[in-house]
C-alpha atoms as a PDB file:
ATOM      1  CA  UNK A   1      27.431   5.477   2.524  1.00  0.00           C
ATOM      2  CA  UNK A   2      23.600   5.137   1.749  1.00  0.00           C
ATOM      3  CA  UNK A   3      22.229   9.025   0.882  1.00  0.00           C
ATOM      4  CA  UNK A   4      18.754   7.601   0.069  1.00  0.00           C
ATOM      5  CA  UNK A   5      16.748   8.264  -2.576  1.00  0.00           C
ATOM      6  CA  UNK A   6      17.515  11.656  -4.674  1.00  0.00           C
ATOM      7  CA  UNK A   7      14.988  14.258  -4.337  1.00  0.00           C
ATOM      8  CA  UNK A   8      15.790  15.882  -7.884  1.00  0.00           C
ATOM      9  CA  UNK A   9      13.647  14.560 -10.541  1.00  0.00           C
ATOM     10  CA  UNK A  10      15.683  12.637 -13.342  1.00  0.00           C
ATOM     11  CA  UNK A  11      13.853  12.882 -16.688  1.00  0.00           C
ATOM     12  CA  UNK A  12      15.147  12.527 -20.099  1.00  0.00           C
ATOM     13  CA  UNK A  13      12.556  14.938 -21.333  1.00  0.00           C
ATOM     14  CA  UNK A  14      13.055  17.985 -18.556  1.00  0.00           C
ATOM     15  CA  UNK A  15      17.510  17.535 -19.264  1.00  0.00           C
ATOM     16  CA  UNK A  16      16.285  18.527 -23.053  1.00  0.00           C
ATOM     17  CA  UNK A  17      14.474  21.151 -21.998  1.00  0.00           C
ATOM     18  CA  UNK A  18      17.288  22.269 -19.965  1.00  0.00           C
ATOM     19  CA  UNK A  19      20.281  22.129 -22.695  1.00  0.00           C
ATOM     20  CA  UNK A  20      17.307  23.686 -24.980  1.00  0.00           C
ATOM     21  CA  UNK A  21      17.267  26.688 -22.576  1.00  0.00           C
ATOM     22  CA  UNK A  22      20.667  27.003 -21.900  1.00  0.00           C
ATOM     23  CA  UNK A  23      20.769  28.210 -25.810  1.00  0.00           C
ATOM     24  CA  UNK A  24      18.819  31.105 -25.530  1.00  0.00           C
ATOM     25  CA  UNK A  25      19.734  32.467 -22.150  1.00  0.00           C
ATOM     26  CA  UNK A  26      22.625  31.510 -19.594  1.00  0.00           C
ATOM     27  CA  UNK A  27      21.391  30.609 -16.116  1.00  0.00           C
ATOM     28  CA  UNK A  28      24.807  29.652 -14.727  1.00  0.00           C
ATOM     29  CA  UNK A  29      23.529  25.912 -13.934  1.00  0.00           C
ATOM     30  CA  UNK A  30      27.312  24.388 -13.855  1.00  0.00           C
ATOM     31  CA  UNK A  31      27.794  27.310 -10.896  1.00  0.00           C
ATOM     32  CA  UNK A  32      25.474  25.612  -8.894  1.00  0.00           C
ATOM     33  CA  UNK A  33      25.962  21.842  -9.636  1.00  0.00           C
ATOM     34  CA  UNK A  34      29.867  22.889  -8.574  1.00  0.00           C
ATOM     35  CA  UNK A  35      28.500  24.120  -5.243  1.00  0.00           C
ATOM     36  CA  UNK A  36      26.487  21.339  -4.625  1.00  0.00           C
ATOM     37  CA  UNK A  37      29.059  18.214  -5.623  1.00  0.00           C
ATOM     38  CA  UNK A  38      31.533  20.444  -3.149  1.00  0.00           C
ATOM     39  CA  UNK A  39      29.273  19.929  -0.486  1.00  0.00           C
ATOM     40  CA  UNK A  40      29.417  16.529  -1.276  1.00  0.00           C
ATOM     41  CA  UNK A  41      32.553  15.865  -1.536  1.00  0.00           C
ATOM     42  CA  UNK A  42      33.659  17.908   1.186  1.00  0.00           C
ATOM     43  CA  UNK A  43      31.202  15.571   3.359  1.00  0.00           C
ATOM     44  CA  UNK A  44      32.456  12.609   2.128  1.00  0.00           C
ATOM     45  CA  UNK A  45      36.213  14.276   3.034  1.00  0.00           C
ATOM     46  CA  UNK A  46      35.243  14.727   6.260  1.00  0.00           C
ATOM     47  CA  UNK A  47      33.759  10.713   6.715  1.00  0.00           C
ATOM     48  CA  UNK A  48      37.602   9.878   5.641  1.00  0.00           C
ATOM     49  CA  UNK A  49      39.113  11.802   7.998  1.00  0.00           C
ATOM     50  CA  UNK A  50      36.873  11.002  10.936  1.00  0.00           C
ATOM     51  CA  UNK A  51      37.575   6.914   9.878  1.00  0.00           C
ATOM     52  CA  UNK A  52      40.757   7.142   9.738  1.00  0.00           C
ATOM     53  CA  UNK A  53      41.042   8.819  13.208  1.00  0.00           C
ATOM     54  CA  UNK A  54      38.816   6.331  14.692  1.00  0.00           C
ATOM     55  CA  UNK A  55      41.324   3.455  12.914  1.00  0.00           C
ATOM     56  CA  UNK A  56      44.084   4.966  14.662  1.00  0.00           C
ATOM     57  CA  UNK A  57      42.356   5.276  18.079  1.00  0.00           C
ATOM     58  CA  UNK A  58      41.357   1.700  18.002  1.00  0.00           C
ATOM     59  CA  UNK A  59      43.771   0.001  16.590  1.00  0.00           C
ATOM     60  CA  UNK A  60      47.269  -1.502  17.479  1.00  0.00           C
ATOM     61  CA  UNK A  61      49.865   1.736  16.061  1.00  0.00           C
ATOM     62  CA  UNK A  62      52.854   0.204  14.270  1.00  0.00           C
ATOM     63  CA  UNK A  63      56.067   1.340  13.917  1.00  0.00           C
ATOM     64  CA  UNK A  64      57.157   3.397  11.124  1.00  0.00           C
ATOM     65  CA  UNK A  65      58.637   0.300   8.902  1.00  0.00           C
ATOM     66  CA  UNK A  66      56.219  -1.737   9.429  1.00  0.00           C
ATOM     67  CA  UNK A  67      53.481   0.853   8.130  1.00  0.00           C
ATOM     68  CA  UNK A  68      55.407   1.616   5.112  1.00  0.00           C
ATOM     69  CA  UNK A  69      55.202  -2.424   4.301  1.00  0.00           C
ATOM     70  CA  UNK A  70      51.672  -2.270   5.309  1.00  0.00           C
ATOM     71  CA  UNK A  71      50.876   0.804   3.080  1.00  0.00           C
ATOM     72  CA  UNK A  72      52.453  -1.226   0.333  1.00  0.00           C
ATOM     73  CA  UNK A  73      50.359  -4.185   0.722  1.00  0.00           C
ATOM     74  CA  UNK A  74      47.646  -2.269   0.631  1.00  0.00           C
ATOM     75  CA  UNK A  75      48.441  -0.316  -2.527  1.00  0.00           C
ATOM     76  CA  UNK A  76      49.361  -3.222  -4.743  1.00  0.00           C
ATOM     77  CA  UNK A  77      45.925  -4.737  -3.558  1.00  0.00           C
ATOM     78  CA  UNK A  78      44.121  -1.557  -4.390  1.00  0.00           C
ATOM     79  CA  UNK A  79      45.825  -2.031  -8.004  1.00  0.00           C
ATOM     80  CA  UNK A  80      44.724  -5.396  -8.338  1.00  0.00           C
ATOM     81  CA  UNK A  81      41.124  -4.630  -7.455  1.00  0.00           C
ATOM     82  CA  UNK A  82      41.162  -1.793 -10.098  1.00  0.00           C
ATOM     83  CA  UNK A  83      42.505  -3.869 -13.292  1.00  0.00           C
ATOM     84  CA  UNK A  84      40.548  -6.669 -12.175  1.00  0.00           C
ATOM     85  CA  UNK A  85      37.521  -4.575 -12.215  1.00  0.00           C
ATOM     86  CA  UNK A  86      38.214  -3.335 -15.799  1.00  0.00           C
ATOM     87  CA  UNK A  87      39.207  -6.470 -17.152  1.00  0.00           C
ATOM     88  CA  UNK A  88      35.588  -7.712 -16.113  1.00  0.00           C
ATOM     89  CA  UNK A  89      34.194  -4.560 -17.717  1.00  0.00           C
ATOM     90  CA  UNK A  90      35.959  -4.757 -20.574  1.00  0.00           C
ATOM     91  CA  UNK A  91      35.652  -8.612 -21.459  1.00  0.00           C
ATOM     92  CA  UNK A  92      31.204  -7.466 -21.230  1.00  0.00           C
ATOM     93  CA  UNK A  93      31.752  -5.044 -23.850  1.00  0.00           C
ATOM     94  CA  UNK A  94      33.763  -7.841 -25.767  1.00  0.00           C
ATOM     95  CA  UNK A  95      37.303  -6.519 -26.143  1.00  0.00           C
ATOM     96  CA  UNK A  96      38.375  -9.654 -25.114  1.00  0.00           C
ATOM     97  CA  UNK A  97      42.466  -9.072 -25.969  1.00  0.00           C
ATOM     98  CA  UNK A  98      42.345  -6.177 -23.803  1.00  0.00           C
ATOM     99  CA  UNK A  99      40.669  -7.905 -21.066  1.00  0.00           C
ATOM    100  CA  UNK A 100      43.428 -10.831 -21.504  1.00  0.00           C
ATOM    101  CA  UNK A 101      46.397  -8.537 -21.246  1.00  0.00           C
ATOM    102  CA  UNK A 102      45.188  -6.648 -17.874  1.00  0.00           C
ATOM    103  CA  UNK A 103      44.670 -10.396 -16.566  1.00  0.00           C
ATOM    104  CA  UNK A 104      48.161 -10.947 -17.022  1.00  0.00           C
ATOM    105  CA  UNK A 105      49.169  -7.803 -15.023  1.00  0.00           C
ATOM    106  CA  UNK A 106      47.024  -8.638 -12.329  1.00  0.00           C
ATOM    107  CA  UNK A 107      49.062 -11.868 -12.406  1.00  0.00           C
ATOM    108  CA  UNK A 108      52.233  -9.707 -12.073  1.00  0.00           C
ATOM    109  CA  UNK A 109      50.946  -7.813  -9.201  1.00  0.00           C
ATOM    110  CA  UNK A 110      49.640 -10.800  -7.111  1.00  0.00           C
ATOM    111  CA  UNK A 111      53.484 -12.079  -7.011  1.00  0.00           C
ATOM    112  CA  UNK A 112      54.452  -8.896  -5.929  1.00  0.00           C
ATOM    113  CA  UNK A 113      51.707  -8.898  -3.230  1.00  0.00           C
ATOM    114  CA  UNK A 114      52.793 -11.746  -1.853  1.00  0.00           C
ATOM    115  CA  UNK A 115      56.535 -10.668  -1.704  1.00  0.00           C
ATOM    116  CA  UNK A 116      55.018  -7.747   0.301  1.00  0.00           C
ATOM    117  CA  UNK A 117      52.552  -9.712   2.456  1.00  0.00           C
ATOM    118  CA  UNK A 118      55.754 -12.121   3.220  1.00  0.00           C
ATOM    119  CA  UNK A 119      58.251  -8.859   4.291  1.00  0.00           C
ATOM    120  CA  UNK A 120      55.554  -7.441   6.212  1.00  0.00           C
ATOM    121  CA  UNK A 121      54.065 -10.501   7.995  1.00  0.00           C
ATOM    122  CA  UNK A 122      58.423 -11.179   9.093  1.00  0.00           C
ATOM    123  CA  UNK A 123      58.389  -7.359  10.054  1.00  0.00           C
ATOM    124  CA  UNK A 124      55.542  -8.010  12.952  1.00  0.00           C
ATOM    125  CA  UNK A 125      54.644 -11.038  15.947  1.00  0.00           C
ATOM    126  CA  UNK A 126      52.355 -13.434  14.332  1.00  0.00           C
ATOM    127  CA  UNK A 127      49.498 -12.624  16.481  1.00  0.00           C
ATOM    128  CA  UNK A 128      49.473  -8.976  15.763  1.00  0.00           C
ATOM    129  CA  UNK A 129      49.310 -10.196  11.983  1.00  0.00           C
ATOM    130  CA  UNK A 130      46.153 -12.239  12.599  1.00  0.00           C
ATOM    131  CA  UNK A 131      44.615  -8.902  13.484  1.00  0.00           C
ATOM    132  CA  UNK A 132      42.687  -7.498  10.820  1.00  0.00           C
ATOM    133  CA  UNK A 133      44.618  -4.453   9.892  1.00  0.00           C
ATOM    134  CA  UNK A 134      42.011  -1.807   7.658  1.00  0.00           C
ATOM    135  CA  UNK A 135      42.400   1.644   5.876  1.00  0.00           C
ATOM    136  CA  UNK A 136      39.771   4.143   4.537  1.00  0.00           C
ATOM    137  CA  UNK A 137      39.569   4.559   0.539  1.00  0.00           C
ATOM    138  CA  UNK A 138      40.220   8.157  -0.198  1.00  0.00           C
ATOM    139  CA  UNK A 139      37.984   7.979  -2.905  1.00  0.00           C
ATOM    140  CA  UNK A 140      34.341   6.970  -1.214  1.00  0.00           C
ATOM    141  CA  UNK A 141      35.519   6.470   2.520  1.00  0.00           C
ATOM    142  CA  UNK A 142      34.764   2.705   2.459  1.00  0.00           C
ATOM    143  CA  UNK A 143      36.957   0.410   4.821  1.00  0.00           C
ATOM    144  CA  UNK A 144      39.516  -2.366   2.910  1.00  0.00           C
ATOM    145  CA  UNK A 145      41.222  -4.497   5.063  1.00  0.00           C
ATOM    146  CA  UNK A 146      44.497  -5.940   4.739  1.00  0.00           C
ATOM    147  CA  UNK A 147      43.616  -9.657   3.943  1.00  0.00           C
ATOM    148  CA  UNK A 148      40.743  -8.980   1.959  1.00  0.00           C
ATOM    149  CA  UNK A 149      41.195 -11.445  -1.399  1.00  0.00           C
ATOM    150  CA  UNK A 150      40.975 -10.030  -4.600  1.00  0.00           C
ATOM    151  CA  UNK A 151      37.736 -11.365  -5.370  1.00  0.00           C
ATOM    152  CA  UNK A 152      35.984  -8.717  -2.619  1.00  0.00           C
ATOM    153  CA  UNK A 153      38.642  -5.744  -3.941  1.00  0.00           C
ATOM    154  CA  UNK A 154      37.040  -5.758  -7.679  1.00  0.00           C
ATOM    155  CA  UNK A 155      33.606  -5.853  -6.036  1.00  0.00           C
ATOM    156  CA  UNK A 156      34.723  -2.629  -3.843  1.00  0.00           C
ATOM    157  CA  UNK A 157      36.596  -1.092  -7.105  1.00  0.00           C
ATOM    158  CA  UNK A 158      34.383  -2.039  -9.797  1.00  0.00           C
ATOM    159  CA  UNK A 159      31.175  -1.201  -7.634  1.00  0.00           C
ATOM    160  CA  UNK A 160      28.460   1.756  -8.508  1.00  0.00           C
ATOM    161  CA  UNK A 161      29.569   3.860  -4.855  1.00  0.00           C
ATOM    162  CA  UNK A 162      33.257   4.169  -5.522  1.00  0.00           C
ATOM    163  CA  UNK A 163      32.914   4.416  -9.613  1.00  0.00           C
ATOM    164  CA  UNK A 164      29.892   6.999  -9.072  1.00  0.00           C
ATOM    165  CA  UNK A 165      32.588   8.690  -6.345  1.00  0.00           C
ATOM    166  CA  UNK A 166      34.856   8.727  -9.274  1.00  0.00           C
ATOM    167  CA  UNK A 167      32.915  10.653 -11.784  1.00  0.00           C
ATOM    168  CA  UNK A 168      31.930  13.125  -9.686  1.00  0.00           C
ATOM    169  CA  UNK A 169      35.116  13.799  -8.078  1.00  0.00           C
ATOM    170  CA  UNK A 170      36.439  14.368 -12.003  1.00  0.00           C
ATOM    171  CA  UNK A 171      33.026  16.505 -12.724  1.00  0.00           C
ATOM    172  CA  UNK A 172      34.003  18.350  -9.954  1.00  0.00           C
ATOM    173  CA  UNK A 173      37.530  19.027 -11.073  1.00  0.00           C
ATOM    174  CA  UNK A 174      36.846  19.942 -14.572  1.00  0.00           C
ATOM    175  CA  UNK A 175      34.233  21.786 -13.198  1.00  0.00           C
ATOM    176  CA  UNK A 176      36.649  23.761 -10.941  1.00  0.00           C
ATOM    177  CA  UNK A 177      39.396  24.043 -13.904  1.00  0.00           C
ATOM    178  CA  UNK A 178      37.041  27.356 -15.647  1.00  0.00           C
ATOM    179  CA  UNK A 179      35.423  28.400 -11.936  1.00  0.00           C
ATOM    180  CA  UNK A 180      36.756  31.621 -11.811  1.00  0.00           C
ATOM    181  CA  UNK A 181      36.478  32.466 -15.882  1.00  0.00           C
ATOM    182  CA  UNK A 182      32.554  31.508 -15.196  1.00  0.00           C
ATOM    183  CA  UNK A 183      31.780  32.963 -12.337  1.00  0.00           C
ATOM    184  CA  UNK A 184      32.866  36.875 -13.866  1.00  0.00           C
ATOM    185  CA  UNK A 185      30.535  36.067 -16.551  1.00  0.00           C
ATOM    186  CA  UNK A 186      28.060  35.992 -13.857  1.00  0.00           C
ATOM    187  CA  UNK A 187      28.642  38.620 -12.116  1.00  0.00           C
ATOM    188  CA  UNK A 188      28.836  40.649 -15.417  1.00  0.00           C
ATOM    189  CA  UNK A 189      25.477  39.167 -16.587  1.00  0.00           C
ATOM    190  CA  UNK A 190      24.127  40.236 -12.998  1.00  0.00           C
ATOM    191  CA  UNK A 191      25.576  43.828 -13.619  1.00  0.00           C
ATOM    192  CA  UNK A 192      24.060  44.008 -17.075  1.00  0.00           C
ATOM    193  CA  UNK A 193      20.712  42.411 -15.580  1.00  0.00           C
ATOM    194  CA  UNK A 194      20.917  45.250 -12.659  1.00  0.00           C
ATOM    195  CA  UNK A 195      21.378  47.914 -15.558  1.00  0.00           C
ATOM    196  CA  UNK A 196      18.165  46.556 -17.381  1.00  0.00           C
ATOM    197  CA  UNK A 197      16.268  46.505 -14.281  1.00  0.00           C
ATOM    198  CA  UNK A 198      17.248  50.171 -13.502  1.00  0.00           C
ATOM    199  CA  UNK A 199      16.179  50.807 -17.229  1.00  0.00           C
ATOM    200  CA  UNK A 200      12.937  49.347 -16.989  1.00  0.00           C
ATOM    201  CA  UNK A 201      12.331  50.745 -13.756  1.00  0.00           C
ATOM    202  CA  UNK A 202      13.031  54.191 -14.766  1.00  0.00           C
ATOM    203  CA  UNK A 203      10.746  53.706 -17.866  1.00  0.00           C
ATOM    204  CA  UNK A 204       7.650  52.918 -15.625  1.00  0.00           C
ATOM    205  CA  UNK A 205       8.484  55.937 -13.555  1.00  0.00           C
ATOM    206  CA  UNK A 206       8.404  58.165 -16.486  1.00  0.00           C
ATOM    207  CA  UNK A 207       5.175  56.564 -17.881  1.00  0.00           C
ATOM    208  CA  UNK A 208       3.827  56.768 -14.518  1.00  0.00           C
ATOM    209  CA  UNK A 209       4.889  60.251 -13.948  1.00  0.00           C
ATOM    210  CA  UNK A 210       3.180  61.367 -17.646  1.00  0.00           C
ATOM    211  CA  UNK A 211       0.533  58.848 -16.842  1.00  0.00           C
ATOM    212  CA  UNK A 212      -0.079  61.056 -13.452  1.00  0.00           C
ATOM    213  CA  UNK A 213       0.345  64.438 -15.304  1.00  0.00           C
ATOM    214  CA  UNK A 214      -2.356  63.307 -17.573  1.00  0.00           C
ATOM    215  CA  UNK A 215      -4.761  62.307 -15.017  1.00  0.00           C
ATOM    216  CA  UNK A 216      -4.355  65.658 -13.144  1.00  0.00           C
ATOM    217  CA  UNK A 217      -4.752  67.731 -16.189  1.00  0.00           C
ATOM    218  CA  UNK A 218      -7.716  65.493 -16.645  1.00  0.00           C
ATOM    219  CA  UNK A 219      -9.056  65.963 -13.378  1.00  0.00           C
ATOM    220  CA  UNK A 220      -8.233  69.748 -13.613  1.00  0.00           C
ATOM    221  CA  UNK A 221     -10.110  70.087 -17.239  1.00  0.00           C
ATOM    222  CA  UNK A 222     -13.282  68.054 -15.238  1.00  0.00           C
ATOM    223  CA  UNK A 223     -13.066  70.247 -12.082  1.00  0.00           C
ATOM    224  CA  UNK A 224     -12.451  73.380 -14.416  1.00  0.00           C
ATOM    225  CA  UNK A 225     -15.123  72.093 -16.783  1.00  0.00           C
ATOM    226  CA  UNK A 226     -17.607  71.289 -14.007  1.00  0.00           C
ATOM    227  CA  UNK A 227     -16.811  74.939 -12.481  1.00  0.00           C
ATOM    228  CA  UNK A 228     -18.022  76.757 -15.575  1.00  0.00           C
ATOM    229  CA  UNK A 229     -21.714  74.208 -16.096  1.00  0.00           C
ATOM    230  CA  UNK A 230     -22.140  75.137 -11.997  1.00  0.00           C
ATOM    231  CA  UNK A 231     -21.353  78.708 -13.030  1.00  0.00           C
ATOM    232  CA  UNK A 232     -23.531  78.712 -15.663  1.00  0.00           C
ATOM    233  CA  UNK A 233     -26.389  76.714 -13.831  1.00  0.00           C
ATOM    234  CA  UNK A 234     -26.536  79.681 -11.490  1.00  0.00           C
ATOM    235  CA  UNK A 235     -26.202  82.603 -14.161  1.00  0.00           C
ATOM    236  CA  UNK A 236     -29.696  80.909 -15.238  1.00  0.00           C
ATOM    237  CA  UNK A 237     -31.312  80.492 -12.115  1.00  0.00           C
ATOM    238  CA  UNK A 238     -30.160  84.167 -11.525  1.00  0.00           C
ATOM    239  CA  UNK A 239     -31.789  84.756 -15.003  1.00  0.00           C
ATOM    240  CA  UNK A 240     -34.811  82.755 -14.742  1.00  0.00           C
ATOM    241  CA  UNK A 241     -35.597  84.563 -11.119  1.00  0.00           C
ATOM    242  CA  UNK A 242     -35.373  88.081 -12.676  1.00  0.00           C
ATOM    243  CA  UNK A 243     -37.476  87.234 -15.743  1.00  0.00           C
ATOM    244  CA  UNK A 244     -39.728  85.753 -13.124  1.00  0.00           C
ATOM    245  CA  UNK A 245     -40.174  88.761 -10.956  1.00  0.00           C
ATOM    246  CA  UNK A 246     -40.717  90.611 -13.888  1.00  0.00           C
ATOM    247  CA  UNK A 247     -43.339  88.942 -15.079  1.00  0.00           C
ATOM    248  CA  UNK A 248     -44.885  89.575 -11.505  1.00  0.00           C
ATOM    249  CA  UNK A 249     -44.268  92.872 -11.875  1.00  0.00           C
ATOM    250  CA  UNK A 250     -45.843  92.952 -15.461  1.00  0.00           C
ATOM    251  CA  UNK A 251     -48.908  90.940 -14.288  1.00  0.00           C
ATOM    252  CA  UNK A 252     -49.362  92.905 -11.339  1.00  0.00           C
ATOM    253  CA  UNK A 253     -48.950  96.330 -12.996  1.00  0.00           C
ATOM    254  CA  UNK A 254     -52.047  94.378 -15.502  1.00  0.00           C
ATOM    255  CA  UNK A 255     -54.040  93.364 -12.838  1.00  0.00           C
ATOM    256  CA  UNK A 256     -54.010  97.162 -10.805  1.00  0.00           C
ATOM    257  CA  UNK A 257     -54.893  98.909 -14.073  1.00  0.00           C
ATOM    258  CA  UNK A 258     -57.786  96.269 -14.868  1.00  0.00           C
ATOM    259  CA  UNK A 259     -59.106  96.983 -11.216  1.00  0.00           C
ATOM    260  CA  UNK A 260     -58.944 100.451 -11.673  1.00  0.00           C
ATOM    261  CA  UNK A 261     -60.595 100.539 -14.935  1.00  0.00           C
ATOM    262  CA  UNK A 262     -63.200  98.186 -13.070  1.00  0.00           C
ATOM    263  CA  UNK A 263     -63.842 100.758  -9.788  1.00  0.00           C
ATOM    264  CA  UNK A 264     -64.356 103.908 -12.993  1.00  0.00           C
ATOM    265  CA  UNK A 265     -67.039 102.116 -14.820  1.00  0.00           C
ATOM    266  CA  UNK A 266     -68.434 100.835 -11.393  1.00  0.00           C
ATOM    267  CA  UNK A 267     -68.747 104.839 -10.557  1.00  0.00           C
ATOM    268  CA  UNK A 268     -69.943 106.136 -13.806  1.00  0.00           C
END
């Protein structure tokens, strides 16, 4: 099952800055890398399912006996593909002795195998057990066939799909063991968030609301302000206009008596 490349970025540097983070604040992270290896599992679920039901629509059904022998083939292969895979793992890492005493259960299962291929090849025609008979792997959905030799079962087992299957399948369990625990924590840190937000909101309501009483006691104080200089602009135009007629009235009271005084010595 080729996914493709990953479209998440895998850096050393941004993980550090992650677990760094993840000390200060909680961001729930292992919520969401539950959800998403559930999707992935469940897909690869659903790949199993939908291979096995297209095994059993194409080929030959056997009885009920001979599917238990089958089954068992199959299983004791499935266990000799495993230890052989981690005796090759372990004799690269050097513990040799180890490695040596898994060899010599593999050796114990192969006779075993072949008591079990024997019963089951008796149980069935000889042409129906030329037929390759396959199953899916429960683990990464890949097909193993009946009379595959051991050499192409500890490729399967030991390969990066079904050992990178494995880890996340027991990510996803331990995961799924504090699920529930984690996931009130969340919705109490959302809660508490939702409080804080409520807090902050109602603090820059009240300094908007004093902010806005300000301004319009400002604005009233201009418009009051502006009311009285307007009011006193035209007390002194009022003022200036009276002193102004009477000045007229002064220089034309002045001018009459000069006239007059003029018209006397004019008659004299």
């Amino acid at each position: 099952m080729d996914l493709g490349e990953c479209p998440k970025i895998h850096d050393l540097a941004l993980r550090a800055d992650f677990e760094k983070a993840q000390q200060t604040k909680d961001y729930f992270y292992d919520l969401d890398a539950m959800e998403h290896l559930q999707a992935f599992i469940g897909d690869c679920d659903r790949r199993t399912e939908s291979a096995k039901q297209r095994l059993a629509e194409t080929q030959e059904e056997l009885t009920a006996e001979v599917a238990v022998k089958a089954n068992s083939v199959h299983e004791l292969a499935e266990q000799i593909g495993q230890k052989l895979a981690k005796a090759e793992q372990l004799g690269e890492e050097g513990f040799v002795d180890e490695s040596m005493k898994l060899m010599e259960e593999v050796d114990e299962l192969r006779k075993k195998k072949l008591e079990a291929e024997q019963e089951y090849r008796n149980s069935m025609p000889a042409s129906s057990y030329q037929q390759q008979k396959l199953r899916v792997c429960e683990v990464c959905s890949a097909y193993l066939g009946i009379h595959d030799n051991d050499r192409r079962l500890a490729d399967h087992f030991g390969g990066k799909l079904h050992l990178g299957f494995i880890k996340i399948r027991e990510k996803l369990a331990e995961l799924e063991k504090n699920a529930e625990k984690r996931k009130e924590e969340k919705r109490k840190a959302g809660k508490d968030r939702d409080r804080d937000d409520d807090r902050y909101e109602g603090r820059r309501y009240r300094e908007q609301y004093v902010g806005s009483r300000e301004l319009d006691r400002r604005s009233r104080r201009h418009r009051s302000k502006s009311k009285d200089r307007k009011e006193r602009e035209r007390e002194s135009r009022k003022s200036n206009r009276s002193r102004s007629r009477s000045r007229d009235r002064r220089s034309h009271s002045r001018h009459s008596s000069s006239s007059e005084k003029r018209r006397d010595r004019d008659r004299d």
